[in-house]
Protein backbone atom coordinates (compact mmCIF):
# COMPACT_ATOMS: atom_id res chain seq x y z
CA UNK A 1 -29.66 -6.49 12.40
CA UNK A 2 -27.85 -9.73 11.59
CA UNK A 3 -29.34 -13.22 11.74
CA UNK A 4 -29.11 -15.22 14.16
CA UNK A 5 -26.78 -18.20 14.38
CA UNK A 6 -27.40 -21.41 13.42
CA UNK A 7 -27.45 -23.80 15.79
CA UNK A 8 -24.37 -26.66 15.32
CA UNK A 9 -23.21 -29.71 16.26
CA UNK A 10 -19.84 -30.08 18.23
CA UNK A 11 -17.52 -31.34 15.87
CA UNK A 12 -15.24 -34.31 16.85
CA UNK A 13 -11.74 -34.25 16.95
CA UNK A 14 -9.59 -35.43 13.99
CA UNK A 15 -12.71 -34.24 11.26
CA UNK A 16 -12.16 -32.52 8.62
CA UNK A 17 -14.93 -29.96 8.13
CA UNK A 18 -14.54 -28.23 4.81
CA UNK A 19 -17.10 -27.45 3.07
CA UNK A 20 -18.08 -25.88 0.02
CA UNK A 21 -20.67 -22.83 -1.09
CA UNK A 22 -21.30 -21.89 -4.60
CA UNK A 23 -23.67 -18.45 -4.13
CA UNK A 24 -24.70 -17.04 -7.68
CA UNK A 25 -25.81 -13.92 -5.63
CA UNK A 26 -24.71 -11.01 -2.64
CA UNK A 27 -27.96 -12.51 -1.15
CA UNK A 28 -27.06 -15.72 -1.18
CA UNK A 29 -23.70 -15.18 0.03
CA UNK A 30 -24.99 -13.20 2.78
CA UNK A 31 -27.39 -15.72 3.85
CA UNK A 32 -25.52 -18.73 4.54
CA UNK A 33 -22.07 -17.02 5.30
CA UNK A 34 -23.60 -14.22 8.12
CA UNK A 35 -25.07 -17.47 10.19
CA UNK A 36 -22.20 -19.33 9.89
CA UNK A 37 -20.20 -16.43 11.22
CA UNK A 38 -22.13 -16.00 14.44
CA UNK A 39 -22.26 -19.64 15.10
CA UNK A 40 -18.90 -19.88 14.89
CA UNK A 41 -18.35 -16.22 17.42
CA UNK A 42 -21.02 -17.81 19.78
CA UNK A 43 -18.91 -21.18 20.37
CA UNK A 44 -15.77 -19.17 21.33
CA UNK A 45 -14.29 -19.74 17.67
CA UNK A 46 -11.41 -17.44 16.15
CA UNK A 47 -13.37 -16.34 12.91
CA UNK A 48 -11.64 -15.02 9.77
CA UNK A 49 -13.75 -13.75 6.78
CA UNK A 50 -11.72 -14.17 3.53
CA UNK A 51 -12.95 -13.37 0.35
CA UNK A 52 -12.78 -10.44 -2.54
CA UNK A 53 -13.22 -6.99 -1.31
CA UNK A 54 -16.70 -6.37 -1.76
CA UNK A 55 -17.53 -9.45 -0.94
CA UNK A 56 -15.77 -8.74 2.79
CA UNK A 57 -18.03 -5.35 2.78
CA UNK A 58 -21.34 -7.15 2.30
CA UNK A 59 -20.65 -9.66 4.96
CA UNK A 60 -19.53 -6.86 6.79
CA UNK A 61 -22.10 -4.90 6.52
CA UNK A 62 -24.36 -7.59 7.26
CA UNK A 63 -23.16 -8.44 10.63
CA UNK A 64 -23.50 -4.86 11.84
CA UNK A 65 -21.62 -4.46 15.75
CA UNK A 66 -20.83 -8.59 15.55
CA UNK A 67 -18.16 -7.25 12.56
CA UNK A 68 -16.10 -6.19 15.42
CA UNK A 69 -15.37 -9.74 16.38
CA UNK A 70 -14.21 -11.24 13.31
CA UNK A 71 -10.54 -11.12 11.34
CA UNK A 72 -11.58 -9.43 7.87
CA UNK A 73 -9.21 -10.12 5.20
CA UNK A 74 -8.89 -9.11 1.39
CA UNK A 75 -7.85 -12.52 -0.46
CA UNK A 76 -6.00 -10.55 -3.53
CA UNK A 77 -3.79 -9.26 -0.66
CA UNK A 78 -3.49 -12.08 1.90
CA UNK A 79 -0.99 -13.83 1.32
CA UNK A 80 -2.25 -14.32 -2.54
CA UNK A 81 -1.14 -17.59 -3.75
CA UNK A 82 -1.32 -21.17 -2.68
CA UNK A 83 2.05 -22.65 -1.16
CA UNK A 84 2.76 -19.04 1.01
CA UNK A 85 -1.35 -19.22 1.96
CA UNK A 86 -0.75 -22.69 3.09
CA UNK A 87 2.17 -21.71 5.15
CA UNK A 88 0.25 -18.25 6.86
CA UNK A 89 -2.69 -20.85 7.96
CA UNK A 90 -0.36 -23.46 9.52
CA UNK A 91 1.20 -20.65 11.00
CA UNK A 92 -2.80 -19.40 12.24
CA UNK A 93 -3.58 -22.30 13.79
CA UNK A 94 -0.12 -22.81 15.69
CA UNK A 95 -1.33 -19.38 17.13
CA UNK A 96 -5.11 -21.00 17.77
CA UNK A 97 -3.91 -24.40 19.14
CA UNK A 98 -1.47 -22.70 21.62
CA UNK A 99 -4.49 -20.46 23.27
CA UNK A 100 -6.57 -24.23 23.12
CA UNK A 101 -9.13 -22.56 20.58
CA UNK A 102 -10.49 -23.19 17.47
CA UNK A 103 -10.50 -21.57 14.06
CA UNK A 104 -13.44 -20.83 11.70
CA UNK A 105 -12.23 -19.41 8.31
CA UNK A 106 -14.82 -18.30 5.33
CA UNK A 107 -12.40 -18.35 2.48
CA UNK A 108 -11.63 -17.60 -1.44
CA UNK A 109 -9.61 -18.24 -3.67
CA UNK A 110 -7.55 -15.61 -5.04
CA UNK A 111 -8.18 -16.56 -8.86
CA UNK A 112 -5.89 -14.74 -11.02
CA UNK A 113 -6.77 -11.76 -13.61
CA UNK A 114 -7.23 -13.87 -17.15
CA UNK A 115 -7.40 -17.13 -15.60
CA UNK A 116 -4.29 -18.47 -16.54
CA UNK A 117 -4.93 -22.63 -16.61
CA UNK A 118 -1.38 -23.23 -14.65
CA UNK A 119 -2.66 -20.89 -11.93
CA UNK A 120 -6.00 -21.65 -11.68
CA UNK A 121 -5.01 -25.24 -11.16
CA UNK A 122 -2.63 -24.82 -8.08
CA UNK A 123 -5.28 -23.16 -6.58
CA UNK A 124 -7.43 -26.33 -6.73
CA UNK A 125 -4.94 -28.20 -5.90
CA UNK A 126 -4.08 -26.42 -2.86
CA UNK A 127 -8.12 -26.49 -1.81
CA UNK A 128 -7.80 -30.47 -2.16
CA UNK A 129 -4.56 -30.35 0.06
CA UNK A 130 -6.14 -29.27 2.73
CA UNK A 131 -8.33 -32.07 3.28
CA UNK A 132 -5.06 -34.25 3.91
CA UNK A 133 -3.21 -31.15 5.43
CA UNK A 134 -5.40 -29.75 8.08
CA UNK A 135 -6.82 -33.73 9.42
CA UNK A 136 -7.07 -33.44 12.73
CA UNK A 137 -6.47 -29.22 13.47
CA UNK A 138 -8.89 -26.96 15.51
CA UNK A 139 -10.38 -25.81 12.34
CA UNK A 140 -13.40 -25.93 9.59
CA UNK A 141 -13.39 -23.97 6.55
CA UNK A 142 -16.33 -23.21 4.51
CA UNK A 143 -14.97 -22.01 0.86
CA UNK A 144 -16.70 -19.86 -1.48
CA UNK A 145 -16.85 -20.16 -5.14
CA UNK A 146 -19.07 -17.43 -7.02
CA UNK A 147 -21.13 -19.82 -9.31
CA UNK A 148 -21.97 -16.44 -11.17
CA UNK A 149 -18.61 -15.47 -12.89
CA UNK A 150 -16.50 -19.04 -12.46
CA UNK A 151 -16.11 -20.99 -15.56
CA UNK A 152 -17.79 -24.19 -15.64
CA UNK A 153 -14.73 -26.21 -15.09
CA UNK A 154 -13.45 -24.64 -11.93
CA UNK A 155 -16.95 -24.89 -10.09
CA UNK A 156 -17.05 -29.34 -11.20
CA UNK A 157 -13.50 -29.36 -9.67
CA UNK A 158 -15.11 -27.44 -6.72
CA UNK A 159 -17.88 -29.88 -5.67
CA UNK A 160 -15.59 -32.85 -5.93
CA UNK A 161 -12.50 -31.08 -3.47
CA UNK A 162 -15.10 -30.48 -0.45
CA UNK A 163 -16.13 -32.96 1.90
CA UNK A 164 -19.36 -31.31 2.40
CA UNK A 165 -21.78 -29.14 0.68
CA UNK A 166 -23.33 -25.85 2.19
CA UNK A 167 -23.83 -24.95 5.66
CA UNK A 168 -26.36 -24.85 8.67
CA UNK A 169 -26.65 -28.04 8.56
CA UNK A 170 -23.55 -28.99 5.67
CA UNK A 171 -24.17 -32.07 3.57
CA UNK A 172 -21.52 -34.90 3.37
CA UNK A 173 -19.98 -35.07 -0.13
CA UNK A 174 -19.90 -38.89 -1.36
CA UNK A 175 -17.78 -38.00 -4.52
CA UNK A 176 -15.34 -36.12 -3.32
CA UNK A 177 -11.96 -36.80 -4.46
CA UNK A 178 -8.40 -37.02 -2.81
CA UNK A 179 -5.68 -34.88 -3.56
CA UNK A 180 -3.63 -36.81 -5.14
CA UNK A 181 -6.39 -37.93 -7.40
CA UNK A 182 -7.08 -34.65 -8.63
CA UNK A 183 -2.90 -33.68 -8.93
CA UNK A 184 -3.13 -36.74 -11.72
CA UNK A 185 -6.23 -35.07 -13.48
CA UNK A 186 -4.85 -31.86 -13.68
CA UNK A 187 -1.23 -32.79 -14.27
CA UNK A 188 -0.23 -32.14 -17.68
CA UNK A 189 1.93 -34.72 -19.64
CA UNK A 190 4.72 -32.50 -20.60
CA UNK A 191 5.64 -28.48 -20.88
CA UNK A 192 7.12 -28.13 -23.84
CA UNK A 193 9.59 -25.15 -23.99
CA UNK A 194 8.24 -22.02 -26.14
CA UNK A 195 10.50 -21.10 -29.02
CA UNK A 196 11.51 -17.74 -27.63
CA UNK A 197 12.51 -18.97 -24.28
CA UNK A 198 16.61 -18.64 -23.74
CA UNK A 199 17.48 -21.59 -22.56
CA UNK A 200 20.70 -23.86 -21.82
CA UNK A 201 21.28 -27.77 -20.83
CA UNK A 202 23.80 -30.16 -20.25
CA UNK A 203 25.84 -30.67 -16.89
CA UNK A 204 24.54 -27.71 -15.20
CA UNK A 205 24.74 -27.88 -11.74
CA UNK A 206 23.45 -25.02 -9.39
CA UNK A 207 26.00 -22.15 -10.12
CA UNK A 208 25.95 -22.50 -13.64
CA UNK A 209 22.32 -22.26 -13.69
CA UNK A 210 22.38 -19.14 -11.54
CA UNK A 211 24.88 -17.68 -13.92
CA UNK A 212 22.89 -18.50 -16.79
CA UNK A 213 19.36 -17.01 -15.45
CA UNK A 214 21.83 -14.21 -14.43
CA UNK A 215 22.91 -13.96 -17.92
CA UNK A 216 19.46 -13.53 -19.62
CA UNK A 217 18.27 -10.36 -21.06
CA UNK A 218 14.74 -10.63 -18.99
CA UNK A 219 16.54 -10.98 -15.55
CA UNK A 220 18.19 -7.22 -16.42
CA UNK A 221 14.20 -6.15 -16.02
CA UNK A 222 13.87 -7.57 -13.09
CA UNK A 223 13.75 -5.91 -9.52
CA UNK A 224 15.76 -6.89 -6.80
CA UNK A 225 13.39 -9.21 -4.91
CA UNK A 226 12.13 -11.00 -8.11
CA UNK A 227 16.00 -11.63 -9.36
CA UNK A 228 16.75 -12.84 -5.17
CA UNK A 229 13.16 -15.48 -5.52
CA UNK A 230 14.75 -16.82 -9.22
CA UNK A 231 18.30 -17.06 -8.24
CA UNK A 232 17.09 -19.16 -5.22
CA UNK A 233 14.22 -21.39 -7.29
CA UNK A 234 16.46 -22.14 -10.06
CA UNK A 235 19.54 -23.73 -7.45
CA UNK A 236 16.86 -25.64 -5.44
CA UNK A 237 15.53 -26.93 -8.74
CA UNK A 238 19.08 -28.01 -10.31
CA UNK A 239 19.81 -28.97 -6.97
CA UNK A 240 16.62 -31.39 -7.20
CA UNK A 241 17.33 -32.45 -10.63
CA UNK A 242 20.67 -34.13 -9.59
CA UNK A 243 19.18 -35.92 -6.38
CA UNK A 244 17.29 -37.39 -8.69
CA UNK A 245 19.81 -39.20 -10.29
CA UNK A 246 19.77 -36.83 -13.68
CA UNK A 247 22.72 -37.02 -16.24
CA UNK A 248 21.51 -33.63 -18.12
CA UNK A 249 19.54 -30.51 -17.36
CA UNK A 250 18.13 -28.13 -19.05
CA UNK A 251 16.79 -24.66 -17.94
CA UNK A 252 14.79 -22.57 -19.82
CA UNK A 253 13.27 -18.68 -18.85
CA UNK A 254 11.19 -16.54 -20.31
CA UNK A 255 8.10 -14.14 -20.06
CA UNK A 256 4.66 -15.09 -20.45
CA UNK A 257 1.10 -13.06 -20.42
CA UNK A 258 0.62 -13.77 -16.79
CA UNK A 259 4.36 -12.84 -15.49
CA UNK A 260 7.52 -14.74 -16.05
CA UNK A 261 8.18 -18.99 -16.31
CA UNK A 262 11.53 -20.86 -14.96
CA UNK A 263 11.52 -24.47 -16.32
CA UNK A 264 13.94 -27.01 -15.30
CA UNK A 265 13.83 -30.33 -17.37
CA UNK A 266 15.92 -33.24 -16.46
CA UNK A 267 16.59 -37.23 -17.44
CA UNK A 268 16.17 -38.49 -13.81
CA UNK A 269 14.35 -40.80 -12.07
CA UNK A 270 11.15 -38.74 -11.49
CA UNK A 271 9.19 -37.34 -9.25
CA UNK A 272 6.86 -39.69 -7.90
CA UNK A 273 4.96 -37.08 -5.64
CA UNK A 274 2.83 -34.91 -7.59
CA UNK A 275 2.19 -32.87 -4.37
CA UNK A 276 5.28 -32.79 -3.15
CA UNK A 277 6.33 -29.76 -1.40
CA UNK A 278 3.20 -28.44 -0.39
CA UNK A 279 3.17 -29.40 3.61
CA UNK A 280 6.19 -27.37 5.50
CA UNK A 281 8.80 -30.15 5.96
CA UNK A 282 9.23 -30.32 10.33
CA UNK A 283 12.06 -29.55 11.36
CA UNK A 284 13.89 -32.70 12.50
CA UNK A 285 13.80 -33.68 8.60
CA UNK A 286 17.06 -34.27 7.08
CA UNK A 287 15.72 -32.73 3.34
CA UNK A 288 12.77 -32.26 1.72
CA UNK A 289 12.85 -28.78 1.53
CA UNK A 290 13.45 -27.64 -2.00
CA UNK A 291 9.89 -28.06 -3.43
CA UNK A 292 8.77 -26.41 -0.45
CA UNK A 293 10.86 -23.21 -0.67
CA UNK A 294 9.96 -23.18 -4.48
CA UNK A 295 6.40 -23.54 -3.49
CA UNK A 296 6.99 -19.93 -1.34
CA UNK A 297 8.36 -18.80 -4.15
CA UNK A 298 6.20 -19.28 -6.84
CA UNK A 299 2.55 -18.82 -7.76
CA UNK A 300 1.99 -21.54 -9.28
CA UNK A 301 4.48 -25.17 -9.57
CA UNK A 302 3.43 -27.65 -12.87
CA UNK A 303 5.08 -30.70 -12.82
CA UNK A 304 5.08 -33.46 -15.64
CA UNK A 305 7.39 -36.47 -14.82
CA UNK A 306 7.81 -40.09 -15.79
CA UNK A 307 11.16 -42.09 -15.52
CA UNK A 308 13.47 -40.51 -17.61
CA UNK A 309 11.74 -37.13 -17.97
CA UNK A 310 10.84 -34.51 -14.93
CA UNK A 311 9.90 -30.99 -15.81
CA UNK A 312 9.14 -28.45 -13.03
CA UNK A 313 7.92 -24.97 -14.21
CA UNK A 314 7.49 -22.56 -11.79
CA UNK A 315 5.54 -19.80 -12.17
CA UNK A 316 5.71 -16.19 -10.94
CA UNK A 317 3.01 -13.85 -11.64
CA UNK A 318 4.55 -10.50 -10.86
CA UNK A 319 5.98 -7.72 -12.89
């Protein structure tokens, strides 16, 4: 038999209830998530259970015949990295505000096989966006992190992203950090292009640069849908680079453990907006766009600018 709910406050409008559990155990997990669950079922709540696989059978499991009410979803397959997750839960709660409802998600990361730093650290900063990003939305979030097997690092960044701690009742974080604070930590001052990357520069604009990642031994191993997603990144990119007032570019490609890297360096103005892109642009703006169609494309986006020096590298971790 499950436990029973927890009793809860109403939230207000306009809050932003995201909080943040770091279980070392199934038990643990089990214990605070299964409560929340039928808390959030027993207000009328759309509830969506997000996490690893096994993880998704023990709270499962747990809930015995309340399982039928809840959305169960694998986070290695939904919608498995941070700009096209954004997108899928803006696209959720459209569905939830036009029913007048409310949305209760327990969610993971999908952390990457090896841990690659560059993806590991869009992750984070896509759980600090969504302090900024869901203000206001029928929705509270309650994000897992498994203190047991994530390194050190990642659980610190963890209990500064969350504006509360636990659940049932959740504690208000007083440390926590805004996006755009942590963007600056984990931006890195420059990305260097490897020695075996094939690369070119000088006045490329955007069909020169998809001629050139055309051109490149790598793209020949490519399939069709990963040569479409470069072709499109690298004009939106160039495209970018020359809004911004550059007078060269340079775009490197090559393979790396976790999948393949596009770079695009440039002598611009900079980009002042370490976040840029992340938030779908509405559709009554004139531009603004590029980032975020990169962002769908990518796994992971590392930027390092300052005036006369920008370089994107976008990251895509598929065969």
């Amino acid at each position: 038999m499950a436990p029973d709910a927890v009793a809860e406050t109403p939230h207000e409008a306009g809050d932003v209830h995201h909080s943040v559990l770091l279980p070392r155990t199934t038990g643990e997990l089990v214990e605070a998530v299964v409560p929340y669950v039928l808390a959030g079922l027993a207000r009328g709540d759309a509830v969506q259970v997000n996490l690893v696989a096994r993880r998704v059978a023990d709270v499962e499991a747990a809930l015995g015949a309340d399982a039928e009410r809840v959305c169960f979803t694998d986070t290695d397959a939904w919608q498995p990295s941070p700009g096209r997750r954004l997108r899928a839960l803006e696209d959720a709660l459209a569905a939830v505000r036009a029913q007048g409802g409310h949305l209760r998600l327990v969610g993971e990361c999908a952390w990457p096989i090896g841990m690659p730093a560059a993806l590991v650290a869009e992750w984070e900063r896509y759980d600090a966006v969504l302090n900024e990003a869901l203000a206001g939305e029928p929705i509270e979030l309650l994000c897992v992190y498994d203190a047991a097997s994530l390194p050190a690092a990642v659980l610190e960044h963890a209990a500064r992203l969350h504006p509360e701690h636990g659940v049932a009742p959740a504690s208000p974080n007083g440390s926590v950090v805004g996006a755009a604070t942590l963007a600056a930590e984990l931006a890195p001052e420059a990305l260097p292009v490897p020695g075996g990357a094939e690369a070119v520069s000088g006045s490329i604009r955007p069909p020169a640069g998809r001629a050139f990642v055309r051109s490149t031994s790598l793209f020949a191993q490519l399939d069709d849908a990963v040569r479409q997603d470069l072709l499109v990144m690298v004009s939106e990119l160039v495209t970018n680079a020359w809004r911004a007032a550059a007078s060269s570019v340079g775009i490197a490609f090559w393979r790396a453990a976790h999948g393949l890297v596009l770079q695009v360096d440039d002598d611009g103005t900079g980009l002042g907006d370490l976040l840029a892109g992340y938030r779908r642009p509405p559709t009554s703006a004139e531009g603004g766009r590029g980032l975020w169609i990169i962002r769908q494309l990518a796994d992971a986006v590392e930027v390092a600018s300052s005036p006369g020096r920008t370089s994107l590298r976008a990251h895509v971790a598929r065969p």
